[in-house]
N, C-alpha and C. Protein backbone atom coordinates (compact mmCIF):
# COMPACT_ATOMS: atom_id res chain seq x y z
N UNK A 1 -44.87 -0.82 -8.75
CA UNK A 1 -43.90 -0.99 -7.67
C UNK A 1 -42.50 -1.19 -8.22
N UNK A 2 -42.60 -2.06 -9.55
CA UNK A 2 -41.21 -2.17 -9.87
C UNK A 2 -40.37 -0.89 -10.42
N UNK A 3 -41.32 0.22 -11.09
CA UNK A 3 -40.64 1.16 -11.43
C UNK A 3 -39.76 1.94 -10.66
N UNK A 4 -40.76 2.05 -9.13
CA UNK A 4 -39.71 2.88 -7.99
C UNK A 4 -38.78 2.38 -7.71
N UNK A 5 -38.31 1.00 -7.83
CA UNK A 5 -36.93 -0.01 -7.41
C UNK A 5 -36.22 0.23 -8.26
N UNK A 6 -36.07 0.89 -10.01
CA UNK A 6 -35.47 0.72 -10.36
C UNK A 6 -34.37 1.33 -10.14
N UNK A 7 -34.80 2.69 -9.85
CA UNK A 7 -33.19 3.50 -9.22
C UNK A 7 -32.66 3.54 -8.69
N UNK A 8 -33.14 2.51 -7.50
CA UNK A 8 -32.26 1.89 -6.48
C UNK A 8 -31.18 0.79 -6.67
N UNK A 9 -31.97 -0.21 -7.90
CA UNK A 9 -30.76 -1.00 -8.46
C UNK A 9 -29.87 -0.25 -9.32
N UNK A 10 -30.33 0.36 -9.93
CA UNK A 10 -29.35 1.33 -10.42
C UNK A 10 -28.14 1.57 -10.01
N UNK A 11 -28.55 2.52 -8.75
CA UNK A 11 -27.91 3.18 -8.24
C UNK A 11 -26.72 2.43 -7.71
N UNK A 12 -27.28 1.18 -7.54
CA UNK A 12 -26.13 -0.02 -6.75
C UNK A 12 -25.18 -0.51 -7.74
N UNK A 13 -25.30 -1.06 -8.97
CA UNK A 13 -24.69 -1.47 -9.97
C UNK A 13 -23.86 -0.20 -10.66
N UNK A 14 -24.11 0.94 -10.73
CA UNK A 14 -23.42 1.55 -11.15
C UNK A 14 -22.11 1.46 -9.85
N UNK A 15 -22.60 1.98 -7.78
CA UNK A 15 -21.55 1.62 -7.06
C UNK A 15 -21.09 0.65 -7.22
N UNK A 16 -21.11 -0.63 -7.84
CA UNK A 16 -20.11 -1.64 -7.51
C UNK A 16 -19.13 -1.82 -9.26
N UNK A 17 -19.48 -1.14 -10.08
CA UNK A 17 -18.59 -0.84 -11.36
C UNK A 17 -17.60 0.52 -10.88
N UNK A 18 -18.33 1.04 -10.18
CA UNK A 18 -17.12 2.27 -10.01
C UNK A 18 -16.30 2.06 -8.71
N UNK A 19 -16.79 1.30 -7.75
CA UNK A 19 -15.56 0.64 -6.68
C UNK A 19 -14.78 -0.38 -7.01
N UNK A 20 -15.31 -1.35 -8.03
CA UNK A 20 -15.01 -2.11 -9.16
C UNK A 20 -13.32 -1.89 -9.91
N UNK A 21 -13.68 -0.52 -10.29
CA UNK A 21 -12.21 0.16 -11.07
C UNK A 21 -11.68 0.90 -9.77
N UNK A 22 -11.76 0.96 -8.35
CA UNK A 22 -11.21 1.92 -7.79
C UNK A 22 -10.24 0.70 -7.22
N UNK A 23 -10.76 -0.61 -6.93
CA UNK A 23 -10.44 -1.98 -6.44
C UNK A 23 -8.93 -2.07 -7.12
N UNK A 24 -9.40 -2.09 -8.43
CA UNK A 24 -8.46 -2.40 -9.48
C UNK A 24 -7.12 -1.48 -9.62
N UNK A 25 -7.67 0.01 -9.31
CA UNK A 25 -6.45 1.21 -9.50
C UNK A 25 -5.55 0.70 -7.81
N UNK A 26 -6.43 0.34 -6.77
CA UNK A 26 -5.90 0.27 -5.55
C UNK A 26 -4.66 -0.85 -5.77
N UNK A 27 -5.42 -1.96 -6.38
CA UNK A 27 -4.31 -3.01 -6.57
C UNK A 27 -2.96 -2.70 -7.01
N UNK A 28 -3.07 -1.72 -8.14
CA UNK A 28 -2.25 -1.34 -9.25
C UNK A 28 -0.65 -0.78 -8.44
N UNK A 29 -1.81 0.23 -7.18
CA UNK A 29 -0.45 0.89 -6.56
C UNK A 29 -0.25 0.07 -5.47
N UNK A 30 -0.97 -0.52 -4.58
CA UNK A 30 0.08 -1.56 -3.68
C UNK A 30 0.90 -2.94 -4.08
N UNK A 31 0.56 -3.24 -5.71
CA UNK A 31 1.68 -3.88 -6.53
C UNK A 31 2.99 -3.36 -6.52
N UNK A 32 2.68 -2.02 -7.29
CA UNK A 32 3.89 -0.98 -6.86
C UNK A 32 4.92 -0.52 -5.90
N UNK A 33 3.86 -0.44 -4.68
CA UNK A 33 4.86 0.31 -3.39
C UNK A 33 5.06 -1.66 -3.31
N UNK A 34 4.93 -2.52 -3.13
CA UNK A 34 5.03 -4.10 -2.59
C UNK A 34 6.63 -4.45 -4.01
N UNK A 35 6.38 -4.36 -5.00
CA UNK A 35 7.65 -4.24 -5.78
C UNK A 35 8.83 -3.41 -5.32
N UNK A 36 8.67 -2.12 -5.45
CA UNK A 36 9.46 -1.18 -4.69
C UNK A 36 10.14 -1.70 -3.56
N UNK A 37 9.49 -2.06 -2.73
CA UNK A 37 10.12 -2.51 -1.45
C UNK A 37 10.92 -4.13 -1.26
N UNK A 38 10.23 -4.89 -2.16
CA UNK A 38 11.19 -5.92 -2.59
C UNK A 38 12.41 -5.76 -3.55
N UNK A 39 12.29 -4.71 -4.28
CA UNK A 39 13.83 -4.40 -4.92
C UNK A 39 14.45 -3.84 -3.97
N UNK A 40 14.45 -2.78 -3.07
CA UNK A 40 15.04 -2.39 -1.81
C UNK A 40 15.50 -3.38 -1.14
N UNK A 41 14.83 -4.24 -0.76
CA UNK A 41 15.47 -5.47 -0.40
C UNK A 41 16.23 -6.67 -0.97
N UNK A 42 16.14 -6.78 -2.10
CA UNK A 42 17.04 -6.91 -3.07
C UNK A 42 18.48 -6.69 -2.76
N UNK A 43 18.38 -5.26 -2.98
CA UNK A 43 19.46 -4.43 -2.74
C UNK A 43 20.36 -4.19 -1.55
N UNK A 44 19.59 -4.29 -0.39
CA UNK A 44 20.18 -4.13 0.93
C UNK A 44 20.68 -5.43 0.88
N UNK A 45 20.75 -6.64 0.64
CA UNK A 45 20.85 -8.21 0.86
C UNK A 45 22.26 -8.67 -0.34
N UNK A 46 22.43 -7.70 -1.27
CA UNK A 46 22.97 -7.89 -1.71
C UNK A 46 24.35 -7.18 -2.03
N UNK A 47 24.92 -6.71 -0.17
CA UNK A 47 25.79 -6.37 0.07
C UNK A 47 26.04 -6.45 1.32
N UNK A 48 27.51 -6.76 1.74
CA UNK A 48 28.14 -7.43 3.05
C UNK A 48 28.20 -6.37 4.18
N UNK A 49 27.54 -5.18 3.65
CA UNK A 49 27.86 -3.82 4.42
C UNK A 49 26.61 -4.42 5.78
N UNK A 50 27.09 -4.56 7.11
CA UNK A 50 26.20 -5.08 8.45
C UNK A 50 25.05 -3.97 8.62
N UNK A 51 25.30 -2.43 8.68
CA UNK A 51 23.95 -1.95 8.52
C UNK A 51 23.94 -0.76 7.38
N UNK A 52 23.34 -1.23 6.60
CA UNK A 52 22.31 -0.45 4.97
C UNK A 52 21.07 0.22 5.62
N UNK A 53 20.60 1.28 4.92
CA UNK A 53 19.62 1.91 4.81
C UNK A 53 19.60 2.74 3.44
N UNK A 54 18.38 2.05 2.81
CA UNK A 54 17.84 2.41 1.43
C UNK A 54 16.42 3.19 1.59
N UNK A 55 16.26 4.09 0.81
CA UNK A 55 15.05 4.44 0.67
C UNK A 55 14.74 4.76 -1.01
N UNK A 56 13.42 5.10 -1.15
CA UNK A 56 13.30 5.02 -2.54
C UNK A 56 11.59 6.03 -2.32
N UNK A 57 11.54 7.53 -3.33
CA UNK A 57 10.81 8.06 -3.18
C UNK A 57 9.73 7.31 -4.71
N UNK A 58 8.01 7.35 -3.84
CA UNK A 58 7.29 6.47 -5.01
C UNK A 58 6.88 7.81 -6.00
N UNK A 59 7.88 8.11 -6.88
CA UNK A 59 7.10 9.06 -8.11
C UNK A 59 6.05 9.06 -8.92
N UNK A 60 5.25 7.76 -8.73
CA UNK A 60 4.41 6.83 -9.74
C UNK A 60 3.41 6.89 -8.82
N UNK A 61 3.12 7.88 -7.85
CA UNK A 61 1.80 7.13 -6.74
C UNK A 61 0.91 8.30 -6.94
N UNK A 62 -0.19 8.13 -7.61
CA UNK A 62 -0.96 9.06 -7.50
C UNK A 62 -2.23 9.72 -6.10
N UNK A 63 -2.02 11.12 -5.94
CA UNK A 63 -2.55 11.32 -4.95
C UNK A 63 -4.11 11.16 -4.57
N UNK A 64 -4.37 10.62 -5.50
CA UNK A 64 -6.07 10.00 -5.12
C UNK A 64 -6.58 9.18 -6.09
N UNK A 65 -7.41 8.31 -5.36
CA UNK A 65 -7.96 7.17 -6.80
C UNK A 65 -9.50 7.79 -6.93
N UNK A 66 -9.68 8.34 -8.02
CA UNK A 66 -10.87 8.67 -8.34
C UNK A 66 -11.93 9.49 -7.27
N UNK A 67 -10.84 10.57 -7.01
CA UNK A 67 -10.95 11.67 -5.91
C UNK A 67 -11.54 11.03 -4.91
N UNK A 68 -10.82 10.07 -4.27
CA UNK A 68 -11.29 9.52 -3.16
C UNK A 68 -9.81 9.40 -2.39
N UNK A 69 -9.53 9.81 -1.47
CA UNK A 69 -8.62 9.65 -0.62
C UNK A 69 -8.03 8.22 -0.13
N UNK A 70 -6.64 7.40 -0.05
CA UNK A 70 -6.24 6.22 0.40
C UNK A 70 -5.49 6.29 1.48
N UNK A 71 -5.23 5.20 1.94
CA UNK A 71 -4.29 4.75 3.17
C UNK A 71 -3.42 3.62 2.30
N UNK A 72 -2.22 3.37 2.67
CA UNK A 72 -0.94 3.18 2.18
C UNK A 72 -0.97 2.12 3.86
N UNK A 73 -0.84 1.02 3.85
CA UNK A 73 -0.35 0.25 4.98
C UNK A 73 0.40 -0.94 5.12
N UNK A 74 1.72 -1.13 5.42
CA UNK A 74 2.38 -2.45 5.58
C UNK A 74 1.91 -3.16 6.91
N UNK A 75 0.79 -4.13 6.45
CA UNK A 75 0.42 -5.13 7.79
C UNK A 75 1.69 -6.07 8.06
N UNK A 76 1.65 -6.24 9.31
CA UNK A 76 2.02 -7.03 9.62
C UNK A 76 1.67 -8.14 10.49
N UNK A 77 2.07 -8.93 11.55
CA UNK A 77 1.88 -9.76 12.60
C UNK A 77 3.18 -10.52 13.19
N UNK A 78 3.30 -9.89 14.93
CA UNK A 78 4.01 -10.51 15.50
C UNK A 78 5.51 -9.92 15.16
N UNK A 79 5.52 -8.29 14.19
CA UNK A 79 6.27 -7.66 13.69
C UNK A 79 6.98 -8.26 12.63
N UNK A 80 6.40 -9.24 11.63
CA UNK A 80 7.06 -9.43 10.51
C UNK A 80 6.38 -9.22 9.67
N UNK A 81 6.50 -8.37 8.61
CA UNK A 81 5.51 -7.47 7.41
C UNK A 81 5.54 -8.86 6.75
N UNK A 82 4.03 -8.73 6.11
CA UNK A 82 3.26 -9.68 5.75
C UNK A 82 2.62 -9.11 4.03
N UNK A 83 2.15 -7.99 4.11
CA UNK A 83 1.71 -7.96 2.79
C UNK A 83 1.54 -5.68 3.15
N UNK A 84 1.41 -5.38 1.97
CA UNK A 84 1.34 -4.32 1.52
C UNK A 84 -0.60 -4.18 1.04
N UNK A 85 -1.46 -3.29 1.62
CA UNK A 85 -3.00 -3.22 2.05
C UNK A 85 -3.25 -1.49 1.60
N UNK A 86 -3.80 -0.96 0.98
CA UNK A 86 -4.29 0.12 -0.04
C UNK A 86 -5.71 0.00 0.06
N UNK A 87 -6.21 0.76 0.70
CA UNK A 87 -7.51 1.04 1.24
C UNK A 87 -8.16 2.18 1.08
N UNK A 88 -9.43 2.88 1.11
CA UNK A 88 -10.04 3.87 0.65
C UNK A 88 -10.48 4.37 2.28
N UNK A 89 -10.14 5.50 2.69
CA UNK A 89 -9.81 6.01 3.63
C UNK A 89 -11.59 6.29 4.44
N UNK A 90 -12.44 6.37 3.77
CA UNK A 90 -13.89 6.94 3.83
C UNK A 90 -14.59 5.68 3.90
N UNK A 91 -14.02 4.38 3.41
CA UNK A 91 -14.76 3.78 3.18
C UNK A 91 -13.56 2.22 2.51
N UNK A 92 -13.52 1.84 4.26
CA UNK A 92 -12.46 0.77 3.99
C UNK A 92 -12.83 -0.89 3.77
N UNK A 93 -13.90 -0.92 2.98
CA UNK A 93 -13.95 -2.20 2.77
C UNK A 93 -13.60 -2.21 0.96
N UNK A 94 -13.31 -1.05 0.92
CA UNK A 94 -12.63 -0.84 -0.81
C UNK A 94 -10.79 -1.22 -0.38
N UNK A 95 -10.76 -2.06 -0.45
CA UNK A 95 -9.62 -2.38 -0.50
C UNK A 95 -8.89 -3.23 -1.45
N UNK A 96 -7.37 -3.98 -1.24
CA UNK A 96 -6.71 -4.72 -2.57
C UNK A 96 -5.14 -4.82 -1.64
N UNK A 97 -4.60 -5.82 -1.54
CA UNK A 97 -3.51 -5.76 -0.82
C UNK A 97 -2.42 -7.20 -2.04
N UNK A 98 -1.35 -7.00 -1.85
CA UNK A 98 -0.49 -7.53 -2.06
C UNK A 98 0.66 -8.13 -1.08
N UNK A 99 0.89 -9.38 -1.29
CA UNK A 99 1.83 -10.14 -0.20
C UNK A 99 3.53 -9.17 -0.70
N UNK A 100 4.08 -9.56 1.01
CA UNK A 100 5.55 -9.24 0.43
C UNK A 100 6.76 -10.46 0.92
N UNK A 101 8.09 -9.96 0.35
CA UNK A 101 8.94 -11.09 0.20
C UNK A 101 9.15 -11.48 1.75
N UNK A 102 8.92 -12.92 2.47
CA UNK A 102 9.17 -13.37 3.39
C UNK A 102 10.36 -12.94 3.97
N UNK A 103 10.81 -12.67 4.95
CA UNK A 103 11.55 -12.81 6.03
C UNK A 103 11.44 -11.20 6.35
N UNK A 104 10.65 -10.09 5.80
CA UNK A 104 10.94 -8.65 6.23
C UNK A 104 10.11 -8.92 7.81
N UNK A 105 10.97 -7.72 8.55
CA UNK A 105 9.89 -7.30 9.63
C UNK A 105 9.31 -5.66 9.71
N UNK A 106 8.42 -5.08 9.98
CA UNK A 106 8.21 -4.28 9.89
C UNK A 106 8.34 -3.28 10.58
N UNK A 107 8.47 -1.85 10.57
CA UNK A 107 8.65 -0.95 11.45
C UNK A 107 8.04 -0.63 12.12
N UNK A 108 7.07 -0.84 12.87
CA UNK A 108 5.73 -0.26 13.52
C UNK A 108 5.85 0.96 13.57
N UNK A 109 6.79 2.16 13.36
CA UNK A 109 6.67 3.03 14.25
C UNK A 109 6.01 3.92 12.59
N UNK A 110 6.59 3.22 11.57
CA UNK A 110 6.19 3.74 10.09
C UNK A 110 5.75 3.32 9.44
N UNK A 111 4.58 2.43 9.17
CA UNK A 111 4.02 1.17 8.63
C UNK A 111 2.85 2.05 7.67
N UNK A 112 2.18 3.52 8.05
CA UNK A 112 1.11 3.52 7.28
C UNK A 112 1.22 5.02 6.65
N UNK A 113 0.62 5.26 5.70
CA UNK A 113 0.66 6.74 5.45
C UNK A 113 -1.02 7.17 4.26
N UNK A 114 -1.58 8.18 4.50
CA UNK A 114 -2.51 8.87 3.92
C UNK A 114 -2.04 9.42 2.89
N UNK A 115 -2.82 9.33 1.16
CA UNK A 115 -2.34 9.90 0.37
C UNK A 115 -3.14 11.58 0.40
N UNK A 116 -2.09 12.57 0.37
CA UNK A 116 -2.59 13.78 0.21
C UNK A 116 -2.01 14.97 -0.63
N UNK A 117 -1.23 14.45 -1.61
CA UNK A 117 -0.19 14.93 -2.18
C UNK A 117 1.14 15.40 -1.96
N UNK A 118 1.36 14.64 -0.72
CA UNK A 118 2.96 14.50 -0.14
C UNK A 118 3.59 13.65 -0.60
N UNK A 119 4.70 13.60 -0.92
CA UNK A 119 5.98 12.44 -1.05
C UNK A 119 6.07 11.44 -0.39
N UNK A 120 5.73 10.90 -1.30
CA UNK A 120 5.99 9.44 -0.27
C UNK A 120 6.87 8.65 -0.28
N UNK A 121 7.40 8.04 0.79
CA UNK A 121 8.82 7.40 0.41
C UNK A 121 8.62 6.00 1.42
N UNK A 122 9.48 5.09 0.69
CA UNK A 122 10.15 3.13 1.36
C UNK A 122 11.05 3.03 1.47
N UNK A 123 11.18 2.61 2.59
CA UNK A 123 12.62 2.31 3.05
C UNK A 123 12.42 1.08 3.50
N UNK A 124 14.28 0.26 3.37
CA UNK A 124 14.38 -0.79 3.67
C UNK A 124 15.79 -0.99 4.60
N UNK A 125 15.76 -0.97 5.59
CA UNK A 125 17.08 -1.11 6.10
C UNK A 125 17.70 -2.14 6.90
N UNK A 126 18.53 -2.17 7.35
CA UNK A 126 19.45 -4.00 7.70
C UNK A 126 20.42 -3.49 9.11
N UNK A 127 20.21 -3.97 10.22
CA UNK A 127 20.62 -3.52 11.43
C UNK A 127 20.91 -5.20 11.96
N UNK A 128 21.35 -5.40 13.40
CA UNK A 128 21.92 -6.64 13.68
C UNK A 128 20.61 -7.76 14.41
N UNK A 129 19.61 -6.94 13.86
CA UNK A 129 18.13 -7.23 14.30
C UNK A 129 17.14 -7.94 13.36
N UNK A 130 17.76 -8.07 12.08
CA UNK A 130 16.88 -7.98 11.14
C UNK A 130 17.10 -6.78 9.92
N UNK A 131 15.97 -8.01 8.90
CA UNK A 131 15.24 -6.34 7.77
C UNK A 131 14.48 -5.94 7.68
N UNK A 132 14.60 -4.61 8.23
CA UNK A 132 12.90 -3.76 8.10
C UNK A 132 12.65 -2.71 6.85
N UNK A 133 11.23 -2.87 6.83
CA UNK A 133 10.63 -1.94 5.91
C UNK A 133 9.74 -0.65 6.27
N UNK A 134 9.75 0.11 6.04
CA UNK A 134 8.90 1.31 5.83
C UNK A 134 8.50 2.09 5.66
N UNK A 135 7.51 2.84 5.32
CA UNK A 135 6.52 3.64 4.42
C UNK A 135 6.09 5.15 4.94
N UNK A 136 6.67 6.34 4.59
CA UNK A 136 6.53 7.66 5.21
C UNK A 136 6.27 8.74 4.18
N UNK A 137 6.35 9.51 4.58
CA UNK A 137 6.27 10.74 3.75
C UNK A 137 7.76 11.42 3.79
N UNK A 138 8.12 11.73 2.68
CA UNK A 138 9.33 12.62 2.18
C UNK A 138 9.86 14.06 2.09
């Protein structure tokens, strides 16, 4: 009996070493786009001009983690972006998110994007409303 189980554990331990490193690559890039968008803001904050708009295309984002397709999402709540969330599109409990710098609010109308080998681009801009962030294609 134990022999037929074994390829079943197998089969499981090898999935959780290879979602394991996909966890890890996910982290890697919503560190990234979550940096990115705090130097943007950086930047917009650190000039008297009343409304800025920055954007910044991510050249560093690769279009799939281990030919598995992602989602790119700035959560928020109550419209103030909260953290930066990199998810596996097929299969979203593979995820890895990173917090972002307090006081942004977010754009709802541009908050998420699918990687498919499009350009992707962050923006951060400063209106008499607030600073918003967000995440599109280029």
């Amino acid at each position: 009996m134990l022999i037929f189980l074994m390829p079943f554990f197998y089969a499981m331990a090898v999935d959780n070493i290879r979602f394991g490193m996909v966890r890890r690559e996910l982290r890697e890039i919503a560190d990234y786009v979550s940096n990115t968008i705090a130097n943007l803001y950086f930047l917009v904050n650190s000039t008297e001009i009343q409304s800025v708009n920055l954007t910044k295309e991510l050249v560093y984002l690769p279009s799939s983690v281990e030919n598995f397709v992602y989602v790119l999402r700035i959560e928020g709540s109550g419209g103030t972006a909260l953290k930066v969330i990199a998810y596996l599109k097929d299969r979203s409990s593979v995820l890895a998110d990173t917090w972002l710098t307090p006081g942004l609010k977010v754009d709802a109308a541009r908050n998420s994007v699918v990687s498919c080998g499009w350009t992707v681009v962050v923006g951060c801009y400063r209106n008499s409303a607030g600073v918003y962030v967000w995440i599109g294609y280029g």
